[in-house]
PDB file of N, CA and C in Angstrom:
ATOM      1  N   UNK A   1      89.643  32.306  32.274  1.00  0.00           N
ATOM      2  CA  UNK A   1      89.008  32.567  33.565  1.00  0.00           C
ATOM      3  C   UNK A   1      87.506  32.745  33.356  1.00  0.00           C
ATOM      4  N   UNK A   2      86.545  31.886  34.072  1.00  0.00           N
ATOM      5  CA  UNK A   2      85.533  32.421  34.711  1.00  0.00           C
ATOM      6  C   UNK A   2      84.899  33.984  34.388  1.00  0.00           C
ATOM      7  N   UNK A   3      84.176  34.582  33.705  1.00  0.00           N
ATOM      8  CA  UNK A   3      83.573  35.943  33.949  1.00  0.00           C
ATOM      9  C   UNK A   3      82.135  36.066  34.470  1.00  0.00           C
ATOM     10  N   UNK A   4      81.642  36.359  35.717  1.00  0.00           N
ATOM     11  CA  UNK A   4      80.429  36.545  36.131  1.00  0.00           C
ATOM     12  C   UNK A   4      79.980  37.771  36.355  1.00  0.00           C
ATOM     13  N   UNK A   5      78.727  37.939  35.558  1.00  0.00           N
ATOM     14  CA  UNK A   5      78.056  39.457  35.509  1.00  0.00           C
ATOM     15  C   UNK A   5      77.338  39.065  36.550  1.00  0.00           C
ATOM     16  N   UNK A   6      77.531  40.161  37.553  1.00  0.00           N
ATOM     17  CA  UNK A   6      76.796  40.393  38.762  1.00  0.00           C
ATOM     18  C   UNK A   6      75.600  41.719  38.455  1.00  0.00           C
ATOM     19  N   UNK A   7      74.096  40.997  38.863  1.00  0.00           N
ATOM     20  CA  UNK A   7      73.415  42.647  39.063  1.00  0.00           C
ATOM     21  C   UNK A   7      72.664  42.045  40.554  1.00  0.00           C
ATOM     22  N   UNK A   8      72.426  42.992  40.615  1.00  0.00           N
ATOM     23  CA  UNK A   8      71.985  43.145  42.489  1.00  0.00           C
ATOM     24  C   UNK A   8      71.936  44.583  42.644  1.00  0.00           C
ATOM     25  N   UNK A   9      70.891  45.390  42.762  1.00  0.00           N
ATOM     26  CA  UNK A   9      70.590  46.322  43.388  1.00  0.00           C
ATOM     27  C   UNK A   9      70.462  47.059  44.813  1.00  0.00           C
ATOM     28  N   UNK A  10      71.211  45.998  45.575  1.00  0.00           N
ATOM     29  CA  UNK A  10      71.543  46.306  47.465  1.00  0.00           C
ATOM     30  C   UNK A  10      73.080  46.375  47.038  1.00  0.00           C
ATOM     31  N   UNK A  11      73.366  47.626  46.853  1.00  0.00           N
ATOM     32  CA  UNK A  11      75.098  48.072  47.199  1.00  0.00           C
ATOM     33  C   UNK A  11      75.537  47.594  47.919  1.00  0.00           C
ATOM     34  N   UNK A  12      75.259  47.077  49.622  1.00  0.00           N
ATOM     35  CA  UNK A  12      76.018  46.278  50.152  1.00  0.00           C
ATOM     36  C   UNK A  12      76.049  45.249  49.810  1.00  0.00           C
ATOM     37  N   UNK A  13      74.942  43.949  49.414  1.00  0.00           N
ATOM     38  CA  UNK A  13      74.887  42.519  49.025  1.00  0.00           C
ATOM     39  C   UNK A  13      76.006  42.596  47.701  1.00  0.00           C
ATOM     40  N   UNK A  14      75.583  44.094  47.147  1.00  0.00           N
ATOM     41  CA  UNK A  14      76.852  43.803  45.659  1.00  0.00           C
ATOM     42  C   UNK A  14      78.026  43.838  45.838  1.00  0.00           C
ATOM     43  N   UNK A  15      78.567  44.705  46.651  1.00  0.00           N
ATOM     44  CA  UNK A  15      79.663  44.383  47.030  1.00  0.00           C
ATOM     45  C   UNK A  15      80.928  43.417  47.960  1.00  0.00           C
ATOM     46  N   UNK A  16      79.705  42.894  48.619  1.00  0.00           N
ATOM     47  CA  UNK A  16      79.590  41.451  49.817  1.00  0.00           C
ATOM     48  C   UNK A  16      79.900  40.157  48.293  1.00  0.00           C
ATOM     49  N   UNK A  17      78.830  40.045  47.531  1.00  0.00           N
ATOM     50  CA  UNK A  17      79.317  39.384  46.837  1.00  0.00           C
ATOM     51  C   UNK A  17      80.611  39.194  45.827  1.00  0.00           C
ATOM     52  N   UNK A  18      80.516  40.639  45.216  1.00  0.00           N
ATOM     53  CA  UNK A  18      81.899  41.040  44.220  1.00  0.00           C
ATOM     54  C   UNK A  18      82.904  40.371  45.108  1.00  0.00           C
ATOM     55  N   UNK A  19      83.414  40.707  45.960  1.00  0.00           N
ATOM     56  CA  UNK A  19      84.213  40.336  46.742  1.00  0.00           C
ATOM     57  C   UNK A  19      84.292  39.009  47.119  1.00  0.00           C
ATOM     58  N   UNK A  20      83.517  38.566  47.545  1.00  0.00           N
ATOM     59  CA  UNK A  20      83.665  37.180  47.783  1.00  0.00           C
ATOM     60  C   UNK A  20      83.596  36.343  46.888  1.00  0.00           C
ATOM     61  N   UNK A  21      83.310  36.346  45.343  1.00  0.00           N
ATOM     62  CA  UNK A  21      83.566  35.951  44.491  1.00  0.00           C
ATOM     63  C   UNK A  21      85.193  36.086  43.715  1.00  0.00           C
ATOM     64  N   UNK A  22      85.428  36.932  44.024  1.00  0.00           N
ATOM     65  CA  UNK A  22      86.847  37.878  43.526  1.00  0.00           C
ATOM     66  C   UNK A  22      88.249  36.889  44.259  1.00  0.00           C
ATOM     67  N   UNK A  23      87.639  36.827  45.457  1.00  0.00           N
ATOM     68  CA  UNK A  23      88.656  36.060  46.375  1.00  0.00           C
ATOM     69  C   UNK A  23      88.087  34.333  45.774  1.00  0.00           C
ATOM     70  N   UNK A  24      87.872  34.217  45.497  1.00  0.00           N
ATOM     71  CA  UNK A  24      87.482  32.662  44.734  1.00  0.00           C
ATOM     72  C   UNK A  24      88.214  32.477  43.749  1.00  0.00           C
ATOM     73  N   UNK A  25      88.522  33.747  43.221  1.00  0.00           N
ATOM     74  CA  UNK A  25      89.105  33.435  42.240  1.00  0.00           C
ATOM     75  C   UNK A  25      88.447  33.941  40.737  1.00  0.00           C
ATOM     76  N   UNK A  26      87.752  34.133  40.957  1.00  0.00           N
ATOM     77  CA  UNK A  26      86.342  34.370  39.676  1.00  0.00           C
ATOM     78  C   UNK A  26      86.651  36.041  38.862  1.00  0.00           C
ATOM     79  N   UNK A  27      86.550  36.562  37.852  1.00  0.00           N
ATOM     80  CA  UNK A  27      86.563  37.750  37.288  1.00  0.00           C
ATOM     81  C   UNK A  27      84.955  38.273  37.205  1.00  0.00           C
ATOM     82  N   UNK A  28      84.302  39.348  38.499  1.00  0.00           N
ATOM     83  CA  UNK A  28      83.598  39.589  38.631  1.00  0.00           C
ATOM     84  C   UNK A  28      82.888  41.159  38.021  1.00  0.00           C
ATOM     85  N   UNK A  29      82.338  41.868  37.335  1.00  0.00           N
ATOM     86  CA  UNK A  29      81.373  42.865  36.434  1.00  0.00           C
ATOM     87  C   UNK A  29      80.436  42.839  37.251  1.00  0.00           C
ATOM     88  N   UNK A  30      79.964  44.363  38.207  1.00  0.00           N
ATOM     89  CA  UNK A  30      78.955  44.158  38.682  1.00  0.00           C
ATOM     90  C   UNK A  30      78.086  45.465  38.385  1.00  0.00           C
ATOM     91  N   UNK A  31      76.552  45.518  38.400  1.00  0.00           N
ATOM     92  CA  UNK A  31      75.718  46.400  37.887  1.00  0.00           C
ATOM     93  C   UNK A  31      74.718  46.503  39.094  1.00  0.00           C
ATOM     94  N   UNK A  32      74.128  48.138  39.337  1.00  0.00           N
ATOM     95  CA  UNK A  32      73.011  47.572  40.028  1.00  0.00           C
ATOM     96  C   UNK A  32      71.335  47.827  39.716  1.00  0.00           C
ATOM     97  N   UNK A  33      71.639  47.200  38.213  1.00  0.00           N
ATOM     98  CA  UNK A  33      70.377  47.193  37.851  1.00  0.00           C
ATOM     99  C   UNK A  33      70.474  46.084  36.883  1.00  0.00           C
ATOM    100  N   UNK A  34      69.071  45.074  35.749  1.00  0.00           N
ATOM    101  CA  UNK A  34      69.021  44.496  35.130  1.00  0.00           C
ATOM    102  C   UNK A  34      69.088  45.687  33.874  1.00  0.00           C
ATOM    103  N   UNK A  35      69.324  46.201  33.266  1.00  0.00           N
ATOM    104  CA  UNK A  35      69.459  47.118  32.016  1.00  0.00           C
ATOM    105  C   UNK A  35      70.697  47.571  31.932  1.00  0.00           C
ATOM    106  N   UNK A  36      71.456  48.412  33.025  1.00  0.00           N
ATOM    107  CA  UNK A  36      72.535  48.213  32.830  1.00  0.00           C
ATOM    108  C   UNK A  36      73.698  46.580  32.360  1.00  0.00           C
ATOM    109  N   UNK A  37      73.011  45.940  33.156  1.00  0.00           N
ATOM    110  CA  UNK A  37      73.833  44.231  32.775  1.00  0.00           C
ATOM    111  C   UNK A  37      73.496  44.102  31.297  1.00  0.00           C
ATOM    112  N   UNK A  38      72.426  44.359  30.858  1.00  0.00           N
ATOM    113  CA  UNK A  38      72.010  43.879  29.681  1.00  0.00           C
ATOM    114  C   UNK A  38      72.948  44.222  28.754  1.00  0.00           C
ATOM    115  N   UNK A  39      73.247  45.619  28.576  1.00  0.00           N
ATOM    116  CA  UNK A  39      73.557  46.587  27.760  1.00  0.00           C
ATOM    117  C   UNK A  39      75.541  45.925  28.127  1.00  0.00           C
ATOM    118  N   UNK A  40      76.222  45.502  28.770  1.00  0.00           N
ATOM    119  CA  UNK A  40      77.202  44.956  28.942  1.00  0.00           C
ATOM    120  C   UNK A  40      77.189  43.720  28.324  1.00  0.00           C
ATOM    121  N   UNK A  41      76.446  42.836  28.761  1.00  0.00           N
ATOM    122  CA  UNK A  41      76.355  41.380  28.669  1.00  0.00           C
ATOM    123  C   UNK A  41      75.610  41.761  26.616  1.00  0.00           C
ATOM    124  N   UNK A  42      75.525  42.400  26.202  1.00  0.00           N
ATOM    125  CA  UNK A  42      75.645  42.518  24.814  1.00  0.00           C
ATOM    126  C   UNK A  42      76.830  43.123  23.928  1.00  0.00           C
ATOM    127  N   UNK A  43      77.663  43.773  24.611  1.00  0.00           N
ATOM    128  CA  UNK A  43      79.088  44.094  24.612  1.00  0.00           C
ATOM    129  C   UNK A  43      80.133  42.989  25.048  1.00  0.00           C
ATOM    130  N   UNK A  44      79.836  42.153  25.603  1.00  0.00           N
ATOM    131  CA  UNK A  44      80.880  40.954  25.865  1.00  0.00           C
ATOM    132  C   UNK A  44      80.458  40.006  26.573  1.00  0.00           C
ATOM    133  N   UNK A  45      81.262  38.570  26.494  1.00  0.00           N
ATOM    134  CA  UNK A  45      80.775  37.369  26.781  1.00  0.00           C
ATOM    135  C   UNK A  45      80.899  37.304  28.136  1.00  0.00           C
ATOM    136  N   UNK A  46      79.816  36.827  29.061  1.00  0.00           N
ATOM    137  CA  UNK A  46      80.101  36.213  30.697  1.00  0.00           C
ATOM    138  C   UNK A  46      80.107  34.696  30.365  1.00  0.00           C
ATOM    139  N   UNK A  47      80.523  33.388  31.155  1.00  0.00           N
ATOM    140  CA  UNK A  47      80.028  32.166  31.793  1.00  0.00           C
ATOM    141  C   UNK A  47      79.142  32.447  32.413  1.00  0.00           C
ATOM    142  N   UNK A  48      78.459  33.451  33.070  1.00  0.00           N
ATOM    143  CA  UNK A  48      77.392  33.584  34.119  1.00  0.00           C
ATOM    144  C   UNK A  48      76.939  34.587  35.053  1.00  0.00           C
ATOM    145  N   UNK A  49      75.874  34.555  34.536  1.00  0.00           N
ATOM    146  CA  UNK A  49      74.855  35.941  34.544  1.00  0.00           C
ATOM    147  C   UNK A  49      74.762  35.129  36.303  1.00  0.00           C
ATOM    148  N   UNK A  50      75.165  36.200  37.487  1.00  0.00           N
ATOM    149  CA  UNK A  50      74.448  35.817  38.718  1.00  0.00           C
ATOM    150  C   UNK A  50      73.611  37.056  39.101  1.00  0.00           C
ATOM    151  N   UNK A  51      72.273  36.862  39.499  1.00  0.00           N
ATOM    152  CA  UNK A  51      71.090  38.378  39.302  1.00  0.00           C
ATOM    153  C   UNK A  51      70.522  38.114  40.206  1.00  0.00           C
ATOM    154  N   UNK A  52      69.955  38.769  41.059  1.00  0.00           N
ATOM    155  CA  UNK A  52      68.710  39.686  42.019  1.00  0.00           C
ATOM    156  C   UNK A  52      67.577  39.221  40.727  1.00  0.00           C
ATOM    157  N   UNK A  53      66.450  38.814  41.649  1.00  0.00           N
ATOM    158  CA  UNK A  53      65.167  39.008  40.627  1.00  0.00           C
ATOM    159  C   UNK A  53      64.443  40.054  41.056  1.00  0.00           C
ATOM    160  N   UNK A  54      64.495  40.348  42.110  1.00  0.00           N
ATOM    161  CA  UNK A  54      63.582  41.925  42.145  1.00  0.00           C
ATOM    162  C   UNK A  54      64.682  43.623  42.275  1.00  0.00           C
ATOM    163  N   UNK A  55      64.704  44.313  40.699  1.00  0.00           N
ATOM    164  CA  UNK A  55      65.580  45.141  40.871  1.00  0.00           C
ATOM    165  C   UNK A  55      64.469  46.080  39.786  1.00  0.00           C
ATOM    166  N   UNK A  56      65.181  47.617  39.804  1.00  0.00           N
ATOM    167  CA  UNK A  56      64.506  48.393  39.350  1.00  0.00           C
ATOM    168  C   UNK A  56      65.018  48.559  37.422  1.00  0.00           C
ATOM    169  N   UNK A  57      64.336  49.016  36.720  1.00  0.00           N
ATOM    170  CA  UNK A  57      64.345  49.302  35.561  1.00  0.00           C
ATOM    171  C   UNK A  57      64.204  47.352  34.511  1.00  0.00           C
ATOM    172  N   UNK A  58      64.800  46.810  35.138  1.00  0.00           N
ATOM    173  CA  UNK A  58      64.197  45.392  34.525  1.00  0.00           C
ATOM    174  C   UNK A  58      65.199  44.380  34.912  1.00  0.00           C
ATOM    175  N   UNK A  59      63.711  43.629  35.709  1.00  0.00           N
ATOM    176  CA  UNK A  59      63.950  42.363  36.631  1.00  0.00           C
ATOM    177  C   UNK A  59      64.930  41.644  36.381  1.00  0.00           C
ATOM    178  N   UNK A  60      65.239  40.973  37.298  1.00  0.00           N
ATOM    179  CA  UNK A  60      66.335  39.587  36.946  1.00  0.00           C
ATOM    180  C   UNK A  60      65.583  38.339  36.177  1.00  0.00           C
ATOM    181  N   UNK A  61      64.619  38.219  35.981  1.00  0.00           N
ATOM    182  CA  UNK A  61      63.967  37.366  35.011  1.00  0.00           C
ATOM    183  C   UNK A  61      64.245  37.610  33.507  1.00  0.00           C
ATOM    184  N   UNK A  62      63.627  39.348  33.622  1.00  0.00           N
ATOM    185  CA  UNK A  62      63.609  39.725  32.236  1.00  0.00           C
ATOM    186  C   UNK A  62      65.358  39.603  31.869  1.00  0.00           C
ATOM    187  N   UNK A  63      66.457  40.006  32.619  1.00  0.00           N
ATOM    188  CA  UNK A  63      67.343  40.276  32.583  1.00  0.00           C
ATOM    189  C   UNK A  63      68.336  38.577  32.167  1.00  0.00           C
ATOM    190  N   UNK A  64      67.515  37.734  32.841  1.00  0.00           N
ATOM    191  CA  UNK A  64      67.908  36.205  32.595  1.00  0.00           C
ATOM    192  C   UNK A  64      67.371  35.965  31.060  1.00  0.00           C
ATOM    193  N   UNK A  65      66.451  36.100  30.678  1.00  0.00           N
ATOM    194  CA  UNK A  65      65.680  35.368  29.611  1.00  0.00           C
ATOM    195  C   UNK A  65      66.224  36.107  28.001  1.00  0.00           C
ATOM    196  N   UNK A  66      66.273  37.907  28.522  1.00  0.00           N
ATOM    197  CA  UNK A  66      66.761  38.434  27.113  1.00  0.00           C
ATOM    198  C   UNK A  66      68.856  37.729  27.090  1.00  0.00           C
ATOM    199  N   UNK A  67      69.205  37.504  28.887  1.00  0.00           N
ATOM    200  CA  UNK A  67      70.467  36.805  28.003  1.00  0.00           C
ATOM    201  C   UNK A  67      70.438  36.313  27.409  1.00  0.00           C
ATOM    202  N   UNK A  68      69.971  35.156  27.991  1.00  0.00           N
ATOM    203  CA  UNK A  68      69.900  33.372  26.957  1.00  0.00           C
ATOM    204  C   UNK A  68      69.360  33.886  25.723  1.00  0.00           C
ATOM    205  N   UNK A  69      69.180  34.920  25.398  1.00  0.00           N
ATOM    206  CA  UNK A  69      68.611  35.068  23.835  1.00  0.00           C
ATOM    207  C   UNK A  69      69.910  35.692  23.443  1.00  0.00           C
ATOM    208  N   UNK A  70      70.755  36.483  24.208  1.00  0.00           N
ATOM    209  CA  UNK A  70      71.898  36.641  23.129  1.00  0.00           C
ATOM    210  C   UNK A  70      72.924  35.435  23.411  1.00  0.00           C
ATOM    211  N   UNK A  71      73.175  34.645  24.391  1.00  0.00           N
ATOM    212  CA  UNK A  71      74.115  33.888  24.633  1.00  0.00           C
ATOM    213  C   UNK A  71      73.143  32.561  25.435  1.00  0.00           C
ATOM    214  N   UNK A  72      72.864  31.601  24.404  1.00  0.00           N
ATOM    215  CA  UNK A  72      71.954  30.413  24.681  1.00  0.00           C
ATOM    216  C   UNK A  72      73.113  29.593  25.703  1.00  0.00           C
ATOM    217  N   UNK A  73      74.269  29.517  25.733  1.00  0.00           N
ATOM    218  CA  UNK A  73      75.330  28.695  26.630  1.00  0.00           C
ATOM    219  C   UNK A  73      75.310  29.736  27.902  1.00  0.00           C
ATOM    220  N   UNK A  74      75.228  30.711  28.213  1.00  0.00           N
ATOM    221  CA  UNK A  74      75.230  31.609  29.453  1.00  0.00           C
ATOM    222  C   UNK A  74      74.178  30.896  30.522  1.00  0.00           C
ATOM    223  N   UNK A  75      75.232  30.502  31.616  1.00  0.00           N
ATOM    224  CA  UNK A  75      74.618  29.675  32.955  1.00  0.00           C
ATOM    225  C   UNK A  75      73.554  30.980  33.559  1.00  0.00           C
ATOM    226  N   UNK A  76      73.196  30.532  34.037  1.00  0.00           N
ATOM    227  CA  UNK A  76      72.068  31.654  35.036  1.00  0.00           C
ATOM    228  C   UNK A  76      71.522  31.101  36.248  1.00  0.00           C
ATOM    229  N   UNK A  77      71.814  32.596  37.709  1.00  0.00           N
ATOM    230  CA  UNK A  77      71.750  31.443  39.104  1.00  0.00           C
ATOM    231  C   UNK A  77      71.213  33.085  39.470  1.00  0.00           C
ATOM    232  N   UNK A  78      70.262  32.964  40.323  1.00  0.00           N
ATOM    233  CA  UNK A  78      69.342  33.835  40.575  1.00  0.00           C
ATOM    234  C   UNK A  78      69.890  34.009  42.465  1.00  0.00           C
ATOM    235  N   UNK A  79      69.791  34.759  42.685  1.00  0.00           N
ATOM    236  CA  UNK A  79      70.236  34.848  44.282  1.00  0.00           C
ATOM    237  C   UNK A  79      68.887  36.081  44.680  1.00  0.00           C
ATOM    238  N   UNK A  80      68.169  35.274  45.909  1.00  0.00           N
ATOM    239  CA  UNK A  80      66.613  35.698  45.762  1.00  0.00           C
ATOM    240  C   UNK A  80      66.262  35.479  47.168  1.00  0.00           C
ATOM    241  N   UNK A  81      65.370  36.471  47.956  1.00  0.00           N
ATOM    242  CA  UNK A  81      64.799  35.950  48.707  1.00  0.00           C
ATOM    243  C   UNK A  81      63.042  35.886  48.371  1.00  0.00           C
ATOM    244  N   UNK A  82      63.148  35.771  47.368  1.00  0.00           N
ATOM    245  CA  UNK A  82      61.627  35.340  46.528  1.00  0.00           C
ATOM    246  C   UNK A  82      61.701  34.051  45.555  1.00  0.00           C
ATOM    247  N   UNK A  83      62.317  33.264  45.860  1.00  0.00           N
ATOM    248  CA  UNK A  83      62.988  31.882  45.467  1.00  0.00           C
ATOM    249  C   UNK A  83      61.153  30.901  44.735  1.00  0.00           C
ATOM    250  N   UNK A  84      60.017  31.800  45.533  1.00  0.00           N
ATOM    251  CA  UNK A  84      59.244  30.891  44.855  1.00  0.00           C
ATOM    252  C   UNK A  84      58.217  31.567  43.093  1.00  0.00           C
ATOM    253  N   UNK A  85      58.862  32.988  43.317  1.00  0.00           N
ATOM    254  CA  UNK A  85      59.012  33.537  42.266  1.00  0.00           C
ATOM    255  C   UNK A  85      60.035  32.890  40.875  1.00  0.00           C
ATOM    256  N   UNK A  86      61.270  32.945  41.811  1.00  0.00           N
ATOM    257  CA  UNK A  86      61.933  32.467  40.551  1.00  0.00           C
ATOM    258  C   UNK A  86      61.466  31.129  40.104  1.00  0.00           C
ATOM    259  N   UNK A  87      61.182  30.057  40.768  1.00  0.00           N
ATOM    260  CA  UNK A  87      60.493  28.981  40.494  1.00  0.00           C
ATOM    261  C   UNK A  87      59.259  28.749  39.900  1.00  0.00           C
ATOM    262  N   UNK A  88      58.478  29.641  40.442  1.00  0.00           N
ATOM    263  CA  UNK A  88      57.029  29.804  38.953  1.00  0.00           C
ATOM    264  C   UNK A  88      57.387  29.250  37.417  1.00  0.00           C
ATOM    265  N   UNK A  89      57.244  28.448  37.225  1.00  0.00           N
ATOM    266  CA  UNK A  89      57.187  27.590  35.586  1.00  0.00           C
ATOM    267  C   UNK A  89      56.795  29.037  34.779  1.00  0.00           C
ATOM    268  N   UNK A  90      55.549  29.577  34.985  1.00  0.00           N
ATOM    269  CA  UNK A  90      55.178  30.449  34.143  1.00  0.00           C
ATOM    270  C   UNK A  90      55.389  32.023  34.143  1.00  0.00           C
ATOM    271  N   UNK A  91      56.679  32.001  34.502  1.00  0.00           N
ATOM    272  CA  UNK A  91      57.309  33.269  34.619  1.00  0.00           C
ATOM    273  C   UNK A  91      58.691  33.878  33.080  1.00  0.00           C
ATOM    274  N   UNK A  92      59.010  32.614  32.732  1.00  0.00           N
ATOM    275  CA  UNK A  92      59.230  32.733  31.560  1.00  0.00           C
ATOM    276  C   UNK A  92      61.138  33.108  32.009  1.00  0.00           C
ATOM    277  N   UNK A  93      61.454  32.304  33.149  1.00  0.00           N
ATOM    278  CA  UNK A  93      62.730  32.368  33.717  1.00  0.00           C
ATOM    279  C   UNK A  93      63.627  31.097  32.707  1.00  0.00           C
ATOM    280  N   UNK A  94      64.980  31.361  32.539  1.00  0.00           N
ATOM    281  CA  UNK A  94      65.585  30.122  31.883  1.00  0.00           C
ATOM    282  C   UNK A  94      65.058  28.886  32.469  1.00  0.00           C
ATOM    283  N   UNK A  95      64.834  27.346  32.046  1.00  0.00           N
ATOM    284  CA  UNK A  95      64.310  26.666  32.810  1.00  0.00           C
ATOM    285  C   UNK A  95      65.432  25.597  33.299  1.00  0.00           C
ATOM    286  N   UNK A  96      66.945  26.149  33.144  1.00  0.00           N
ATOM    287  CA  UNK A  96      67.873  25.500  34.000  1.00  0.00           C
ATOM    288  C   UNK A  96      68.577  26.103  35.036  1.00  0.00           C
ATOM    289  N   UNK A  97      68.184  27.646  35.415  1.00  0.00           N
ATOM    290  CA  UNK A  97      68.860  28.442  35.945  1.00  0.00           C
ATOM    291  C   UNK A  97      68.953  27.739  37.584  1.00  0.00           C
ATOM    292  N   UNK A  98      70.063  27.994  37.998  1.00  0.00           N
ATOM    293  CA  UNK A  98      69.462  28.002  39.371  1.00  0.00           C
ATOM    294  C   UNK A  98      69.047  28.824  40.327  1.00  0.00           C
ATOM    295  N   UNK A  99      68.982  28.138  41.294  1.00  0.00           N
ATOM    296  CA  UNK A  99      67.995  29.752  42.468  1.00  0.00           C
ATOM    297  C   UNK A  99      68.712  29.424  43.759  1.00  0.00           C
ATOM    298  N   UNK A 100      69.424  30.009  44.792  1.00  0.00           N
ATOM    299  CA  UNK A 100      69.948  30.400  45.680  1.00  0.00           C
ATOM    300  C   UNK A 100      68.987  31.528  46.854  1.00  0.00           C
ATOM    301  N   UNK A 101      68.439  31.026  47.869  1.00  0.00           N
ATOM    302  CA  UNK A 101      67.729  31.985  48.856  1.00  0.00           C
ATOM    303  C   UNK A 101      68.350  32.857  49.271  1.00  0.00           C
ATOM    304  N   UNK A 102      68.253  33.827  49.527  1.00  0.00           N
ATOM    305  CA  UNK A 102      68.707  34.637  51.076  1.00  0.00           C
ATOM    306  C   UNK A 102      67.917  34.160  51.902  1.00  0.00           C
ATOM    307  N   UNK A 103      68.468  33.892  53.211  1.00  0.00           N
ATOM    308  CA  UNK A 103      70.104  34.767  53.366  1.00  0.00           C
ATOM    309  C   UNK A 103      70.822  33.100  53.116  1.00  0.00           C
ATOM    310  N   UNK A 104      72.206  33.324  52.523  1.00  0.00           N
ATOM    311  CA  UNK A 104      73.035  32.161  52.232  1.00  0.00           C
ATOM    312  C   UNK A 104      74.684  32.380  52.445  1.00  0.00           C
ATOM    313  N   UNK A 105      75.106  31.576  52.767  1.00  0.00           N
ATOM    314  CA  UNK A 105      76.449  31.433  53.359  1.00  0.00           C
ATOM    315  C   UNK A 105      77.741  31.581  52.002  1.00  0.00           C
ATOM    316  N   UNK A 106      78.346  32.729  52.238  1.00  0.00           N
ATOM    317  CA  UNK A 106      79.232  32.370  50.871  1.00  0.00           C
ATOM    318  C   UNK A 106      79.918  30.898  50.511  1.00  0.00           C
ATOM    319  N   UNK A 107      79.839  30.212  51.275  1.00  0.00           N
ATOM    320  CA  UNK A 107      80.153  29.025  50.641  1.00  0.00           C
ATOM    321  C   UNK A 107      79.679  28.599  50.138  1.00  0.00           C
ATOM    322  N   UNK A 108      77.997  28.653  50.647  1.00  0.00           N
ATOM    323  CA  UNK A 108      77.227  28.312  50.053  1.00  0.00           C
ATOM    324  C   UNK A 108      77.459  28.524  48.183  1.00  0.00           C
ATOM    325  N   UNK A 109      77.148  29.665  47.815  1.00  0.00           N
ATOM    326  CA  UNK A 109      76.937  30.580  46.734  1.00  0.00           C
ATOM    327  C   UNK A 109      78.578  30.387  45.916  1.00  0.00           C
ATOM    328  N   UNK A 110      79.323  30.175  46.290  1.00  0.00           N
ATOM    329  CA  UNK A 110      80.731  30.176  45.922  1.00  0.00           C
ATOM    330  C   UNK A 110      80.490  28.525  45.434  1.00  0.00           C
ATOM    331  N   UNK A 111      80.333  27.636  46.164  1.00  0.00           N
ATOM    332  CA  UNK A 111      80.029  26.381  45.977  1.00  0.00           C
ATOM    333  C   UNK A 111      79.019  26.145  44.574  1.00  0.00           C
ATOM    334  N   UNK A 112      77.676  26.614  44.638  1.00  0.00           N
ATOM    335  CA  UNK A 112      76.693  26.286  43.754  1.00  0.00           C
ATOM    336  C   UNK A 112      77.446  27.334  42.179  1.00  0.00           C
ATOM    337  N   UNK A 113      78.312  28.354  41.884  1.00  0.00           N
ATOM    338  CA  UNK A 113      78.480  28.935  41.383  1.00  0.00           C
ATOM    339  C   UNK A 113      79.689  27.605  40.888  1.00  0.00           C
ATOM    340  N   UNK A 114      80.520  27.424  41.384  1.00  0.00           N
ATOM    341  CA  UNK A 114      81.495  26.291  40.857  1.00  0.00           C
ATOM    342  C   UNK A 114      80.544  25.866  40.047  1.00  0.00           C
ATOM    343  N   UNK A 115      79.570  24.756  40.486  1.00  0.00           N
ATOM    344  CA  UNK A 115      79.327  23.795  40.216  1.00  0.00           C
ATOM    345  C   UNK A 115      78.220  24.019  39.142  1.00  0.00           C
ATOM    346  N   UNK A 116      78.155  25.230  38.755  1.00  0.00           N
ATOM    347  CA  UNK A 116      77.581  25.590  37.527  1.00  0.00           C
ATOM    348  C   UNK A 116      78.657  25.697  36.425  1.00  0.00           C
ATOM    349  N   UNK A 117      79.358  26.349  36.526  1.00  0.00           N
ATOM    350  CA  UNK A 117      80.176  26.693  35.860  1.00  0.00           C
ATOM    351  C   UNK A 117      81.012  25.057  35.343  1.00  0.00           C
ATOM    352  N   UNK A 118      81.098  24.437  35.821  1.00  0.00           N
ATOM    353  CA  UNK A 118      81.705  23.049  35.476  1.00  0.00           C
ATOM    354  C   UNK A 118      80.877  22.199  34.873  1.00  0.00           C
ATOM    355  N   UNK A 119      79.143  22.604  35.128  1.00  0.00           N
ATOM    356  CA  UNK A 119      78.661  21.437  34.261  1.00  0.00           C
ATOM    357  C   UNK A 119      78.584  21.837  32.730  1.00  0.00           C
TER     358      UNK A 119
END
């Protein structure tokens, strides 16, 4: 199965998502900070880090980039309503991750999350 580390720091969006990922089918870990994820996601393997880029104690960037340093195969999909943040080249974000806006339709996000996970 599928394991996706969730961080998102809006308790409701985290749990809006957990859930709607859960019913997909997916085995969902959720945090609501980038340090807490870290400190997990170095304790055991995900398919995919899905992160908030603006959260407290350390960003979803930083939180994307020190993954891929412990797990170079770990997908990464940013769910953002600062989408041109995550896109900055010189932010030092994975440079295959993807990026998802708010506000977005769980199908949406359920959809682009498949279709990571399969390539």
């Amino acid at each position: 199965m599928n394991r996706i580390l969730l961080a998102e720091d809006d308790a409701d969006m985290r749990q809006f998502l957990t859930r709607a990922l859960k019913n997909a089918g997916f085995d969902v870990v959720a945090f609501d900070n980038g340090k807490s994820a870290y400190e997990r996601l170095r304790e055991e393997p995900f398919s995919l880090l899905l992160s908030d880029i603006v959260m407290p104690e350390m960003d979803g960037i930083e939180l994307a980039r020190r993954a891929t340093e412990l797990d170079p195969d770990l997908k990464v999909m940013f769910i953002t309503g600062f989408a041109a943040v995550a896109l900055n080249p010189d932010n030092e974000a994975p440079k295959d991750a993807s990026v998802l806006s708010k506000p977005f339709h769980l199908k949406d996000l359920v959809n682009e999350v498949e279709r990571l996970l399969a390539a």
